[in-house]
Protein backbone atom coordinates (compact mmCIF):
# COMPACT_ATOMS: atom_id res chain seq x y z
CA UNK A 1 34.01 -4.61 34.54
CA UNK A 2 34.75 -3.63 31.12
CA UNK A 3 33.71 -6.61 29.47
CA UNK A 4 30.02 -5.85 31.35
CA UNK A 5 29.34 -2.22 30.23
CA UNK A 6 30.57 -3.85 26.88
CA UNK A 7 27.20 -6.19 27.09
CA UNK A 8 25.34 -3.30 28.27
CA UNK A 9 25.87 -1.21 25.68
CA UNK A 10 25.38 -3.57 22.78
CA UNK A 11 22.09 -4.58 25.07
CA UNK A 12 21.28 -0.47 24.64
CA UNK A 13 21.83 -0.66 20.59
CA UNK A 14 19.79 -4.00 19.87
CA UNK A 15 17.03 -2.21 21.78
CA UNK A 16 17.18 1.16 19.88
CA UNK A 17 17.94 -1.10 16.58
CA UNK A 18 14.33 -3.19 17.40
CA UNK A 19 12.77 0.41 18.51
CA UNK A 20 13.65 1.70 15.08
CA UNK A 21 13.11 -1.20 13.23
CA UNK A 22 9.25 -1.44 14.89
CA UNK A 23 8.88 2.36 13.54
CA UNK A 24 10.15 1.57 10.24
CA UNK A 25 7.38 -1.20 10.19
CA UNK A 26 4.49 1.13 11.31
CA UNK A 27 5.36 4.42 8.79
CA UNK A 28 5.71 0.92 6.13
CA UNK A 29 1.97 -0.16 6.83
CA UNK A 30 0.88 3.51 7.14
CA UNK A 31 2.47 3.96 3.56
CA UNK A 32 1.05 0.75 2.43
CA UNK A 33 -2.33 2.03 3.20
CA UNK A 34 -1.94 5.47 1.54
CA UNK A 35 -0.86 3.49 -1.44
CA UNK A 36 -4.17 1.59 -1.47
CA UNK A 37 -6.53 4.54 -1.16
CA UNK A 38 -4.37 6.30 -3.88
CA UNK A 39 -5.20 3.22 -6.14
CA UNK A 40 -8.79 3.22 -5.19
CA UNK A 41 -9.26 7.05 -5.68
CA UNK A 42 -7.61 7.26 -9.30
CA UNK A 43 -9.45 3.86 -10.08
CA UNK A 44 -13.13 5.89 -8.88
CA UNK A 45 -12.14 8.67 -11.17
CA UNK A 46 -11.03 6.61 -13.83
CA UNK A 47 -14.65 4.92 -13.80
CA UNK A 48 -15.93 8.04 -12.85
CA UNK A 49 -14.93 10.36 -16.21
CA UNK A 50 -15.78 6.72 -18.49
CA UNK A 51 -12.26 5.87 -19.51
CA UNK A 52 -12.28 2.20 -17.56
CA UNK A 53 -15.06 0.10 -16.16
CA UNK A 54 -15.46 -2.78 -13.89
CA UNK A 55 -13.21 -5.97 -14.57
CA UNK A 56 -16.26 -8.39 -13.88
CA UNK A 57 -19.83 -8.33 -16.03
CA UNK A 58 -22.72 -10.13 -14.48
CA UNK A 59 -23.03 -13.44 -14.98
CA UNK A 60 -25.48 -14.29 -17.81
CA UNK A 61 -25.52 -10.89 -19.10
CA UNK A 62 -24.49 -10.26 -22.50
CA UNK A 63 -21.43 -7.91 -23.10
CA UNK A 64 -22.31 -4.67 -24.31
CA UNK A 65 -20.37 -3.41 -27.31
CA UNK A 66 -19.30 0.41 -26.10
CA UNK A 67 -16.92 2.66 -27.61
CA UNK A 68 -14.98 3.89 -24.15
CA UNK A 69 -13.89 7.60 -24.71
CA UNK A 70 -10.30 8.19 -25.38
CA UNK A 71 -9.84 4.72 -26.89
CA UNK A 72 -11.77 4.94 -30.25
């Protein structure tokens, strides 16, 4: 019998270790996503106050020549 409630037990830790490990995973995306709207927000008010701009320009347009504040 002791070599059963061995199994079991191990059984009981590979499930908690999967249980936690699934958490781990969720609080990773959640932190992920955070991460991305962080990014996004300072990249708005980095537009917003003038000291970046978009990384594309229209196609066919000429580039404007524009002295960006804080950079001159």
């Amino acid at each position: 019998m002791g070599n059963l409630e061995g199994t079991e037990r191990w059984l009981t830790e590979v499930g908690a270790l999967r249980q936690e490990l699934a958490e781990m995973r969720q609080e990773q995306r959640e932190l992920a996503r955070a991460v991305q709207e962080l990014a996004q927000t300072f990249k708005s008010l980095a537009m917003h106050l003038g000291i970046a701009s978009e990384p594309y320009k229209k196609a066919g347009a000429e580039p404007k020549e524009r002295e960006i504040p804080g950079f001159g």
